[in-house]
PDB file of N, CA and C in Angstrom:
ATOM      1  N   UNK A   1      -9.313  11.339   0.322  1.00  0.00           N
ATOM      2  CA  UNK A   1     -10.643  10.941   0.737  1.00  0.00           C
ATOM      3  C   UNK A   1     -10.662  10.496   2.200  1.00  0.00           C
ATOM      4  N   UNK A   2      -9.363   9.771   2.808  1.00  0.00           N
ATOM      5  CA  UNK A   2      -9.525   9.542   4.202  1.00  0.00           C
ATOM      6  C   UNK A   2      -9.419  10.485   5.093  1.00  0.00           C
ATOM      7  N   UNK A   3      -9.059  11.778   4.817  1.00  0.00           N
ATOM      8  CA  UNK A   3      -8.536  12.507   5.130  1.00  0.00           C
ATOM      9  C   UNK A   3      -9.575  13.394   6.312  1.00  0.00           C
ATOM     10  N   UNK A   4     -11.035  13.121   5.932  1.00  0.00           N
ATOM     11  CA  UNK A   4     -12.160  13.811   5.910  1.00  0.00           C
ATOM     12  C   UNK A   4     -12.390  13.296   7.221  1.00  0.00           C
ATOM     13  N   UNK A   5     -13.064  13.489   8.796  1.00  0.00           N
ATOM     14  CA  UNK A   5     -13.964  13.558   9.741  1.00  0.00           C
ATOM     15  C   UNK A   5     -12.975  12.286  10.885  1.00  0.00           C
ATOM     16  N   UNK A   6     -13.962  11.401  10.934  1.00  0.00           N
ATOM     17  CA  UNK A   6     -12.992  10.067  11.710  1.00  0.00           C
ATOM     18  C   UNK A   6     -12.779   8.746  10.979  1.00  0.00           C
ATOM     19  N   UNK A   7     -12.345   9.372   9.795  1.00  0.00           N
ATOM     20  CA  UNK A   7     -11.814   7.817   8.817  1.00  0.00           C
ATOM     21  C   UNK A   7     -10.704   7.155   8.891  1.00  0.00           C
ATOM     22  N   UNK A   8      -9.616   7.487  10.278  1.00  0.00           N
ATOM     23  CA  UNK A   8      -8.672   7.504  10.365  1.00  0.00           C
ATOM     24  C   UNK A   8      -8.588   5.520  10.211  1.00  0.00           C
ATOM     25  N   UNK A   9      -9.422   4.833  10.382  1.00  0.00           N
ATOM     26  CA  UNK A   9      -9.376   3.175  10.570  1.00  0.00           C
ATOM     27  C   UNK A   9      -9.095   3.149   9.206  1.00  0.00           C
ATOM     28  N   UNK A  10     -10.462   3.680   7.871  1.00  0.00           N
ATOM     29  CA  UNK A  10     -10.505   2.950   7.037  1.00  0.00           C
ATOM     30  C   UNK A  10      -8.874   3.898   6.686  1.00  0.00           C
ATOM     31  N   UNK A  11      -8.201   4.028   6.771  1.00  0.00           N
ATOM     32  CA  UNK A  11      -6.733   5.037   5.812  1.00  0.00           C
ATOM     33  C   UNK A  11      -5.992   3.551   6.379  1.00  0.00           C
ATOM     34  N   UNK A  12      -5.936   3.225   7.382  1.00  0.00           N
ATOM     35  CA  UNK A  12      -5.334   1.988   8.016  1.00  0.00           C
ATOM     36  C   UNK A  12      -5.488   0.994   7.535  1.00  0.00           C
ATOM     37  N   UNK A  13      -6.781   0.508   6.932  1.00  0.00           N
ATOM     38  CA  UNK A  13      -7.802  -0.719   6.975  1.00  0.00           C
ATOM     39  C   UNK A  13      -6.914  -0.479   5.018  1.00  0.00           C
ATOM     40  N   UNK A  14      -7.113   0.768   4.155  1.00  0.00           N
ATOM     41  CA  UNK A  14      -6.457   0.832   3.085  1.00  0.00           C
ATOM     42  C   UNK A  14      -4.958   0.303   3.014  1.00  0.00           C
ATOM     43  N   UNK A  15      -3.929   0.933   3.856  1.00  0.00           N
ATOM     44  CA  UNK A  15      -2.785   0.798   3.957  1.00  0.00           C
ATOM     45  C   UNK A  15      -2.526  -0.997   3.950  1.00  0.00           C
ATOM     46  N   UNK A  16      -3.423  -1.363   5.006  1.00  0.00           N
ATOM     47  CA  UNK A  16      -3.419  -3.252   4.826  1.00  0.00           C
ATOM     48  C   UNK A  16      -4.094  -3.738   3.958  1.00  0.00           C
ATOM     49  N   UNK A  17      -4.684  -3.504   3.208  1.00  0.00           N
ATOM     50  CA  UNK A  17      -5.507  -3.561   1.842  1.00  0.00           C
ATOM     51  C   UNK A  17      -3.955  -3.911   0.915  1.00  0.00           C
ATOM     52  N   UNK A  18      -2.971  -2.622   0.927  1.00  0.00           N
ATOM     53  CA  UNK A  18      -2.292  -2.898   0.053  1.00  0.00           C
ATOM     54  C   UNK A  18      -1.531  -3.663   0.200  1.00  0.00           C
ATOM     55  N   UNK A  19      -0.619  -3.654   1.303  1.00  0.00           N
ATOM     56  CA  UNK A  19      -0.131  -5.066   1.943  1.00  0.00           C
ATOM     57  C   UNK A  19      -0.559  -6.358   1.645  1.00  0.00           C
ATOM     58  N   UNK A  20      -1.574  -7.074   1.670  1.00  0.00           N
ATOM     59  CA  UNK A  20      -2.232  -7.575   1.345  1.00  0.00           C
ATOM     60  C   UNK A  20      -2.123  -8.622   0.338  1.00  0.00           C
ATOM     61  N   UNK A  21      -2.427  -7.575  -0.822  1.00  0.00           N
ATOM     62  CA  UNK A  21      -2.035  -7.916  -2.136  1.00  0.00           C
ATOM     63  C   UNK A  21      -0.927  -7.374  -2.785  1.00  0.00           C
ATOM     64  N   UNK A  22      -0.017  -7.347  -1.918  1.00  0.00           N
ATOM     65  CA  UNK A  22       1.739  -7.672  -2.201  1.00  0.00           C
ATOM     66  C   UNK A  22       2.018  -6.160  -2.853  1.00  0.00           C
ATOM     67  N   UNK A  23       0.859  -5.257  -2.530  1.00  0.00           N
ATOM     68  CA  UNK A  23       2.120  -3.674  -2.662  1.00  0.00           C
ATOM     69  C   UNK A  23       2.520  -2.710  -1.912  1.00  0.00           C
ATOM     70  N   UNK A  24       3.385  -2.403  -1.512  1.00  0.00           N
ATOM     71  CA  UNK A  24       4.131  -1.456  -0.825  1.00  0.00           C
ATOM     72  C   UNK A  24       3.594  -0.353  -0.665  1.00  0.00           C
ATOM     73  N   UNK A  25       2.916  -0.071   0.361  1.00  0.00           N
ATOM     74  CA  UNK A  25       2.265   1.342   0.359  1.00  0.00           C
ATOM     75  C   UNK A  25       3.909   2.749   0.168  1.00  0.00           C
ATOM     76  N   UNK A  26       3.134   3.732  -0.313  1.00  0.00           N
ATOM     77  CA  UNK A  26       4.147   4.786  -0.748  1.00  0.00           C
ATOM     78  C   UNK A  26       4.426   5.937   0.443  1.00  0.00           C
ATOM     79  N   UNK A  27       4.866   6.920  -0.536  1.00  0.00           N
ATOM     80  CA  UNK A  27       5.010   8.190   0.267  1.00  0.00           C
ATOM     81  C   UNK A  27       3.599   8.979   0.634  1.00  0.00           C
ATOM     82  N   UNK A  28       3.210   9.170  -0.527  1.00  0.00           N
ATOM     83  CA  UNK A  28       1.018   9.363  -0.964  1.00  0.00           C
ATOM     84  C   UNK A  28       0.561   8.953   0.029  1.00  0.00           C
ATOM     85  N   UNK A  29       0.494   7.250   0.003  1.00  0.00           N
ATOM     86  CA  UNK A  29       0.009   6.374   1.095  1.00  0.00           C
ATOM     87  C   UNK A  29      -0.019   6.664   2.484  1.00  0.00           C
ATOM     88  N   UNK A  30       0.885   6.738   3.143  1.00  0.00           N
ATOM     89  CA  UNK A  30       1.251   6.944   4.718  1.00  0.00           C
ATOM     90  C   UNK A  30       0.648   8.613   4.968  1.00  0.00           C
ATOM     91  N   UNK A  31       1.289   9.523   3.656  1.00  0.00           N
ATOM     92  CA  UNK A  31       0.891  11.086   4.077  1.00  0.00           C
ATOM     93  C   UNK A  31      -0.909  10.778   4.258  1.00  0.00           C
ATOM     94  N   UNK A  32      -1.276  10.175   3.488  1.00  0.00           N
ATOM     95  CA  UNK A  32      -2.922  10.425   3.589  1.00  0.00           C
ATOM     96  C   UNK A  32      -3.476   9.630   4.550  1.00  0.00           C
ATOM     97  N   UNK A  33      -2.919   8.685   5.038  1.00  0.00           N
ATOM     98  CA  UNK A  33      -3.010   7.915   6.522  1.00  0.00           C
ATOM     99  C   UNK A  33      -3.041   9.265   7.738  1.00  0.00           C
ATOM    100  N   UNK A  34      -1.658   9.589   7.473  1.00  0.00           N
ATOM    101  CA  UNK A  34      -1.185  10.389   8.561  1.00  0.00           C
ATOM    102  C   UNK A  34      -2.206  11.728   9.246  1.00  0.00           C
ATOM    103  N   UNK A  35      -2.181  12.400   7.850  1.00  0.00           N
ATOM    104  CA  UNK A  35      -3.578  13.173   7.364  1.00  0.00           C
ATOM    105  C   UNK A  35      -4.819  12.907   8.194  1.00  0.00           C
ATOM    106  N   UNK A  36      -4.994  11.894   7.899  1.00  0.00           N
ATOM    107  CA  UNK A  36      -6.077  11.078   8.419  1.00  0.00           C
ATOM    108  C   UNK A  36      -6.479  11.214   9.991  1.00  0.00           C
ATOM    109  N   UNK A  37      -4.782  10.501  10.101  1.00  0.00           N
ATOM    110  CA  UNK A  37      -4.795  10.563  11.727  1.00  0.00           C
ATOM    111  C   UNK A  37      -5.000  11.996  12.649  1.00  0.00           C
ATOM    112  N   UNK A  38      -4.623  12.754  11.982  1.00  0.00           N
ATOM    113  CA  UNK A  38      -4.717  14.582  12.030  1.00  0.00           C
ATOM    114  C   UNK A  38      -5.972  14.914  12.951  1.00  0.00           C
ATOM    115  N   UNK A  39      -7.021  14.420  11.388  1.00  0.00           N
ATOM    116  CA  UNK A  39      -8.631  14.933  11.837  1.00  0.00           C
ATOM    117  C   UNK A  39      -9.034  13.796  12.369  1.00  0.00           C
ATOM    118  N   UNK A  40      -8.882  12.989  12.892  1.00  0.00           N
ATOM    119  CA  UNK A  40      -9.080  11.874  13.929  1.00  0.00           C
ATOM    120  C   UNK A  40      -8.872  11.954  15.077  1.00  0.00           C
ATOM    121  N   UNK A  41      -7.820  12.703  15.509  1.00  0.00           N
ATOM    122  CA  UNK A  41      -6.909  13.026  16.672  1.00  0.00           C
ATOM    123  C   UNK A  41      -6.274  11.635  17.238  1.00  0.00           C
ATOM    124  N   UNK A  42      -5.419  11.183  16.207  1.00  0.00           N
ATOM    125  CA  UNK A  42      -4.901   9.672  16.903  1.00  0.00           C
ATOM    126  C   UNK A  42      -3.461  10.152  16.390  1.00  0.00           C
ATOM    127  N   UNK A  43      -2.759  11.331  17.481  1.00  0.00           N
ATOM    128  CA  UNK A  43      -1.581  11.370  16.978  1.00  0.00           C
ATOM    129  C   UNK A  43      -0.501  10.090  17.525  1.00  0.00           C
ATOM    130  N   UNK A  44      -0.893   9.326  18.335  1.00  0.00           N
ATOM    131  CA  UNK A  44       0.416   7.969  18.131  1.00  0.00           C
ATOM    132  C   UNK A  44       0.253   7.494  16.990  1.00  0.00           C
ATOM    133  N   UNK A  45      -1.246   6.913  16.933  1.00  0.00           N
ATOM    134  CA  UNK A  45      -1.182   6.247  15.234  1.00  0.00           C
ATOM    135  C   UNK A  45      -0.374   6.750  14.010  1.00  0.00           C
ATOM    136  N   UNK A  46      -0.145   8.398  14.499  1.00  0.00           N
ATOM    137  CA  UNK A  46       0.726   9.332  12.947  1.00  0.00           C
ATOM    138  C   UNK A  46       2.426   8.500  13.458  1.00  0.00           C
ATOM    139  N   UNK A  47       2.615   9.054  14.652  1.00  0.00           N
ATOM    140  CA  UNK A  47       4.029   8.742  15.146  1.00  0.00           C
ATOM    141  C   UNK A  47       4.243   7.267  14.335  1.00  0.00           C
ATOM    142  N   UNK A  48       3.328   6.060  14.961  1.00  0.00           N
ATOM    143  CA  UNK A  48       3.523   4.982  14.545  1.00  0.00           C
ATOM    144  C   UNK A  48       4.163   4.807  12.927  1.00  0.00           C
ATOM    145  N   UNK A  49       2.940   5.897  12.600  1.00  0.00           N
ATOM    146  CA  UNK A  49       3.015   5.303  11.127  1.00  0.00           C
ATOM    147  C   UNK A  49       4.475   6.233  10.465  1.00  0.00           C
ATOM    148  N   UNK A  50       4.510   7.094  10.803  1.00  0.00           N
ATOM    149  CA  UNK A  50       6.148   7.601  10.917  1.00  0.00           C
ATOM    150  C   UNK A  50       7.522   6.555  11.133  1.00  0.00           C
ATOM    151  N   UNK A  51       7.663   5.848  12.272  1.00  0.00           N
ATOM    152  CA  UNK A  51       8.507   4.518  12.044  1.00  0.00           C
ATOM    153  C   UNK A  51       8.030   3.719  11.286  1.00  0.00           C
ATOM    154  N   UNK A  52       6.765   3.234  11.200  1.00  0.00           N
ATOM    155  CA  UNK A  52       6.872   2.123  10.238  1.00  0.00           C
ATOM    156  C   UNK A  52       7.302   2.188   8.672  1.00  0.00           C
ATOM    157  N   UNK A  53       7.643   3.688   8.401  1.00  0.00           N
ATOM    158  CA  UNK A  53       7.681   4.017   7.382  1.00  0.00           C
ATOM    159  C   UNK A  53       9.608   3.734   7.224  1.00  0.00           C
ATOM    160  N   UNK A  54      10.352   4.323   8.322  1.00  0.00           N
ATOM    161  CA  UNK A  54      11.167   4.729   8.454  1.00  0.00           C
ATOM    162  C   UNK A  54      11.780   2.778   8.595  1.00  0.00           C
ATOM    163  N   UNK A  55      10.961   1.901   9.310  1.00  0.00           N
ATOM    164  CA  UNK A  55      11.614   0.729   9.289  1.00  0.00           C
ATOM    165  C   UNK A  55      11.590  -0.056   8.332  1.00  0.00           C
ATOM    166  N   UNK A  56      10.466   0.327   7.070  1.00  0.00           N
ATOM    167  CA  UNK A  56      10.415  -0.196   5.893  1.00  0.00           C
ATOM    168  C   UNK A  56      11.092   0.702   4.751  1.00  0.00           C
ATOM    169  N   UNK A  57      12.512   1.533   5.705  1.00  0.00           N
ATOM    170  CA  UNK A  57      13.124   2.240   4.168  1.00  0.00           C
ATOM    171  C   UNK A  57      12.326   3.250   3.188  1.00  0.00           C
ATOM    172  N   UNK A  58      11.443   3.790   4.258  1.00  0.00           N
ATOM    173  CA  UNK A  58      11.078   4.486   3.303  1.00  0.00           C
ATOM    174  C   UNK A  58      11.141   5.958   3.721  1.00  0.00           C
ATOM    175  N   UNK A  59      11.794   6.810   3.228  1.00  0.00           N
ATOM    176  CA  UNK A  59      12.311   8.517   4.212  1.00  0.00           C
ATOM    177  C   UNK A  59      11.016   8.962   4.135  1.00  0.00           C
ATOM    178  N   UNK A  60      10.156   9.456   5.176  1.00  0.00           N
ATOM    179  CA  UNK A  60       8.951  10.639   5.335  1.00  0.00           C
ATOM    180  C   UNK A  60       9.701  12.012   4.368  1.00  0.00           C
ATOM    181  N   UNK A  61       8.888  12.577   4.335  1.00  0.00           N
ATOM    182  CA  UNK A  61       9.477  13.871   3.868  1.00  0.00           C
ATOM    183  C   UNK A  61       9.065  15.095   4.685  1.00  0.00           C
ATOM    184  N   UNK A  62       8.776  16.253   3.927  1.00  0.00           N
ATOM    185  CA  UNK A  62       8.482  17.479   5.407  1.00  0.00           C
ATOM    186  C   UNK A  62       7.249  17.449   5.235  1.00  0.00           C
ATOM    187  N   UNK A  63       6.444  16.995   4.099  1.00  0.00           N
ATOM    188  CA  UNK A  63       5.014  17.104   4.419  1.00  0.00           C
ATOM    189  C   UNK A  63       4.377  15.737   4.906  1.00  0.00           C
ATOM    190  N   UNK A  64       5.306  14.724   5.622  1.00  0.00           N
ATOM    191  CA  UNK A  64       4.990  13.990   6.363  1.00  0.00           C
ATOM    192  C   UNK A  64       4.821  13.996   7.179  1.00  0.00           C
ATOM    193  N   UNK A  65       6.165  14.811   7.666  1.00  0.00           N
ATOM    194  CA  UNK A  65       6.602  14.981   9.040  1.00  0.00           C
ATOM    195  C   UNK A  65       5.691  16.161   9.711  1.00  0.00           C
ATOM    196  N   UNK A  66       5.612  16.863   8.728  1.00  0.00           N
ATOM    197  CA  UNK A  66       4.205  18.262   8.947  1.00  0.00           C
ATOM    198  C   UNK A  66       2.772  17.511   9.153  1.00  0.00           C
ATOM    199  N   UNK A  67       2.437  16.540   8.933  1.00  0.00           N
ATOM    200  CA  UNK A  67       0.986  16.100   8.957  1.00  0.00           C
ATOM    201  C   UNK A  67       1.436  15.356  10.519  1.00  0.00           C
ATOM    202  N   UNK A  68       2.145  14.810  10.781  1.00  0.00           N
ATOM    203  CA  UNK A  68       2.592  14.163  12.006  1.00  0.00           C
ATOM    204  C   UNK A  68       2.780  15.176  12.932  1.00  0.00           C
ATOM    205  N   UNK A  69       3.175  16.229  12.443  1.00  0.00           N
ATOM    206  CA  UNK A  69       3.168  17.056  13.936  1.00  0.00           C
ATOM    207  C   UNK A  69       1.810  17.779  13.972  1.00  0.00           C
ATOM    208  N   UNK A  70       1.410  17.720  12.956  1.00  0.00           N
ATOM    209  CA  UNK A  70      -0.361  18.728  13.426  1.00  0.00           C
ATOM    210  C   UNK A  70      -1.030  17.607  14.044  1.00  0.00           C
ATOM    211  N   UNK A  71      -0.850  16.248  13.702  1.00  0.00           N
ATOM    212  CA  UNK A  71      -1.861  15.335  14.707  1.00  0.00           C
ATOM    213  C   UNK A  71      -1.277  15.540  15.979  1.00  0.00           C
ATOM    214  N   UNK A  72      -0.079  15.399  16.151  1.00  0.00           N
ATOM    215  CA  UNK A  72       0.577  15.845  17.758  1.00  0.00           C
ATOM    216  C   UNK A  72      -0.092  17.043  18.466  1.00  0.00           C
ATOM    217  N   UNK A  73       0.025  17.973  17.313  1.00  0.00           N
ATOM    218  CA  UNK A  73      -0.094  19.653  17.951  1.00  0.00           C
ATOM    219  C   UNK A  73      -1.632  19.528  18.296  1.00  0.00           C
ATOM    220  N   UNK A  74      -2.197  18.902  17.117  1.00  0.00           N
ATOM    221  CA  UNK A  74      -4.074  18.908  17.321  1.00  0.00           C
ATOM    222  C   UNK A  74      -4.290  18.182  18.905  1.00  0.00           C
ATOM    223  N   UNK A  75      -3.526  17.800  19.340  1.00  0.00           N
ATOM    224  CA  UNK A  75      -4.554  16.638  20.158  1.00  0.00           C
ATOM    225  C   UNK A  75      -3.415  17.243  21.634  1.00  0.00           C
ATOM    226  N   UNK A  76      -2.997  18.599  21.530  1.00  0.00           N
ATOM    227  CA  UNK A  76      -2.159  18.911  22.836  1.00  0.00           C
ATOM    228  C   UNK A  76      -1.022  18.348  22.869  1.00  0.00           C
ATOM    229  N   UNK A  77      -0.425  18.097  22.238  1.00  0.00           N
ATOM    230  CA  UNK A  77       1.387  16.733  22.278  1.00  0.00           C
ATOM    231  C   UNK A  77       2.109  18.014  21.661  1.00  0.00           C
ATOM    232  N   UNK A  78       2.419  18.871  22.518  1.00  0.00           N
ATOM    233  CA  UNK A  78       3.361  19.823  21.243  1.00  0.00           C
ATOM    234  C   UNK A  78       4.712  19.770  21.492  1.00  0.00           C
ATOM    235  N   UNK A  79       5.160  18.999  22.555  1.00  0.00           N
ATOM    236  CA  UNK A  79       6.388  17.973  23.078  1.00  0.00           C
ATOM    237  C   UNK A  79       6.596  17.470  22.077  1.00  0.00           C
ATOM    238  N   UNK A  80       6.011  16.292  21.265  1.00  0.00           N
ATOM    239  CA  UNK A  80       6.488  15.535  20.466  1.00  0.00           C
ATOM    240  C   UNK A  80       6.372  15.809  19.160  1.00  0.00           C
ATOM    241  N   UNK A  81       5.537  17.052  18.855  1.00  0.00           N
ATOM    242  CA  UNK A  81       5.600  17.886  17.467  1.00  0.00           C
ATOM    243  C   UNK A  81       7.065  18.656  17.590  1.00  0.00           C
ATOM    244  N   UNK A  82       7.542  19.172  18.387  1.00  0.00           N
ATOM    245  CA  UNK A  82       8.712  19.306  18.353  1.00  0.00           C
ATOM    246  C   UNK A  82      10.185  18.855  18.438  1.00  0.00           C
ATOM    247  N   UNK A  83       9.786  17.506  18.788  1.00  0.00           N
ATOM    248  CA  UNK A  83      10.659  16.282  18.120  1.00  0.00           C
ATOM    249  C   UNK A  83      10.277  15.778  17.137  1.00  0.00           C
ATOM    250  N   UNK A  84       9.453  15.802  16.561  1.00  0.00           N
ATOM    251  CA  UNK A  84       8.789  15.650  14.841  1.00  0.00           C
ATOM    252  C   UNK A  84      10.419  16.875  14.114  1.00  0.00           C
ATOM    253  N   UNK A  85       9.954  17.939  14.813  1.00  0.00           N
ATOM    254  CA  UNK A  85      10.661  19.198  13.894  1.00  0.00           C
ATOM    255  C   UNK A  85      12.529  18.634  13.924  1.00  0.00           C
ATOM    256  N   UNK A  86      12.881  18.386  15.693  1.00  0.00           N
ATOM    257  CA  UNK A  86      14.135  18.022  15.066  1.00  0.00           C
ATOM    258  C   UNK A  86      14.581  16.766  14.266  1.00  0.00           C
ATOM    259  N   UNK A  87      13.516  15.712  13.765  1.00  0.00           N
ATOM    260  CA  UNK A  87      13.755  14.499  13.762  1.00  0.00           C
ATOM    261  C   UNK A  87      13.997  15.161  12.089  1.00  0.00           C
ATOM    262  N   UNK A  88      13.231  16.078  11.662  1.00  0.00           N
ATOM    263  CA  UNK A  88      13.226  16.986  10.036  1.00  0.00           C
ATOM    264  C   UNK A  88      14.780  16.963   9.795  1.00  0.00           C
ATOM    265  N   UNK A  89      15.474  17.778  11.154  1.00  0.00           N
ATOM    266  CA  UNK A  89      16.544  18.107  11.135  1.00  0.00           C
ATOM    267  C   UNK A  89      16.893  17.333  10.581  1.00  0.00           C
ATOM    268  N   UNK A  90      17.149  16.310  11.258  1.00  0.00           N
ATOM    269  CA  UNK A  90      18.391  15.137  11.539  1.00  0.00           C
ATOM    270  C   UNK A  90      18.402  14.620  10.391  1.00  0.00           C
ATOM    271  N   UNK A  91      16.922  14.394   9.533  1.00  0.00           N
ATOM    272  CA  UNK A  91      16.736  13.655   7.920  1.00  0.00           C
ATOM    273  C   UNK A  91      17.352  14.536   7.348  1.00  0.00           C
ATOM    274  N   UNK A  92      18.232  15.408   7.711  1.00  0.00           N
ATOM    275  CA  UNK A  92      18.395  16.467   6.079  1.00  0.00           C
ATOM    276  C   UNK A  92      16.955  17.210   5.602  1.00  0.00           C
ATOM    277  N   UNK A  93      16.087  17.475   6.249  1.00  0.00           N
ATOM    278  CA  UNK A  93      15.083  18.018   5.810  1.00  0.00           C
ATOM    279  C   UNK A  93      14.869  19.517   6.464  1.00  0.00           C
ATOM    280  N   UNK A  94      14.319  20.083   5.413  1.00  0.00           N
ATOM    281  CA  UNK A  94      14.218  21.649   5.792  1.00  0.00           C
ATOM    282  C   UNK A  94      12.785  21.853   6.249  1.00  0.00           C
ATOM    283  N   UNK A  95      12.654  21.911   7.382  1.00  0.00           N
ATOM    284  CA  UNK A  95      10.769  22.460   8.049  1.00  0.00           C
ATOM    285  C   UNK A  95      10.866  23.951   7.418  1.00  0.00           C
ATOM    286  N   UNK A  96       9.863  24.000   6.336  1.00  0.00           N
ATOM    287  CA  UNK A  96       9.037  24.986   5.963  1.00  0.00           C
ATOM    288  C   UNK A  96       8.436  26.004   6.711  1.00  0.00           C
ATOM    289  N   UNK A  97       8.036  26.704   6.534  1.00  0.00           N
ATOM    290  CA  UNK A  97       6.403  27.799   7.996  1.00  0.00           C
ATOM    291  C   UNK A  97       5.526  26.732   7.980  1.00  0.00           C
ATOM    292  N   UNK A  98       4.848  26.177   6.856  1.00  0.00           N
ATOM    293  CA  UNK A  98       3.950  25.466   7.511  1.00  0.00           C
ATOM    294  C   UNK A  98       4.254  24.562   8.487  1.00  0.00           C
ATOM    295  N   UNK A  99       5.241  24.075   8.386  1.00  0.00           N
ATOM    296  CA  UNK A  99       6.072  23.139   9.261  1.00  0.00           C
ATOM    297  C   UNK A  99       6.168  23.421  10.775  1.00  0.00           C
ATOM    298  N   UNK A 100       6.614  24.719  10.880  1.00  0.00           N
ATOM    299  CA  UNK A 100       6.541  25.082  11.843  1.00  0.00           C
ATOM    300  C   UNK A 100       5.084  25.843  12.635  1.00  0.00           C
ATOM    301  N   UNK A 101       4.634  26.068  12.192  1.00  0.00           N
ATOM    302  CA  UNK A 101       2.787  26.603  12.623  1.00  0.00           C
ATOM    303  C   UNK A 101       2.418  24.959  12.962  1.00  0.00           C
ATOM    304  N   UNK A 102       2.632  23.955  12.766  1.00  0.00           N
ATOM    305  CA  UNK A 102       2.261  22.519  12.726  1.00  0.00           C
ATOM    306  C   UNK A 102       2.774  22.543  14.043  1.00  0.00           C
ATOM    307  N   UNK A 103       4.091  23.005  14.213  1.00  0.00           N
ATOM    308  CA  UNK A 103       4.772  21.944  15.636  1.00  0.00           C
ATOM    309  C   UNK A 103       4.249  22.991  16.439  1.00  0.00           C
ATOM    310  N   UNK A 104       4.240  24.859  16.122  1.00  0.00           N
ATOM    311  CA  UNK A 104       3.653  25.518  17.734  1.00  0.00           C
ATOM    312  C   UNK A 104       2.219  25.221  18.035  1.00  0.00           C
ATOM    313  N   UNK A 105       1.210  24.419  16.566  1.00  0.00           N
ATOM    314  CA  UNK A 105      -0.174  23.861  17.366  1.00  0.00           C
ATOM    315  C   UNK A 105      -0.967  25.270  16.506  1.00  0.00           C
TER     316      UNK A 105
END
């Protein structure tokens, strides 16, 4: 549902919602943030939310890391969609095609 136009706050405003009241946002959680951030065009906010994920122990996966590089690729950053792709690497993760159509934009 956040996913849709410029809801990229309330996916945020959710994420501290759960915090909040003492639960751990998930894997779901952050992808539909990230998502979010996509059709928003706030690709630091994806990056961000990429470490914060990564400093709270929690591994992104490739369709994380794929929603993080289309907010990059969407908004002209295709520099850092392609450190999205090797960062895949480095997790042990395999970038898919979609994965890659994400990081060339």
């Amino acid at each position: 549902a956040y996913e849709k136009g410029q809801q990229w706050e309330l996916a945020l405003h959710a994420l501290e919602d759960l915090r909040q009241h003492k639960l751990r946002p998930d894997l779901l959680s952050f992808t539909a943030a990230i998502n979010a951030c996509e059709k928003g065009e706030q690709w630091k906010v994806a990056l961000d939310m990429l470490t914060e994920m990564q400093h709270g122990n929690l591994q992104p996966d490739t369709i994380c890391y794929t929603a993080a590089m289309s907010a990059c690729a969407c908004c002209g950053q295709w520099q850092h969609a392609l450190t999205m792709l090797a960062a895949m690497r480095s997790a042990s993760l395999k970038p898919d095609l979609i994965s890659y159509h994400a990081a060339l934009g």
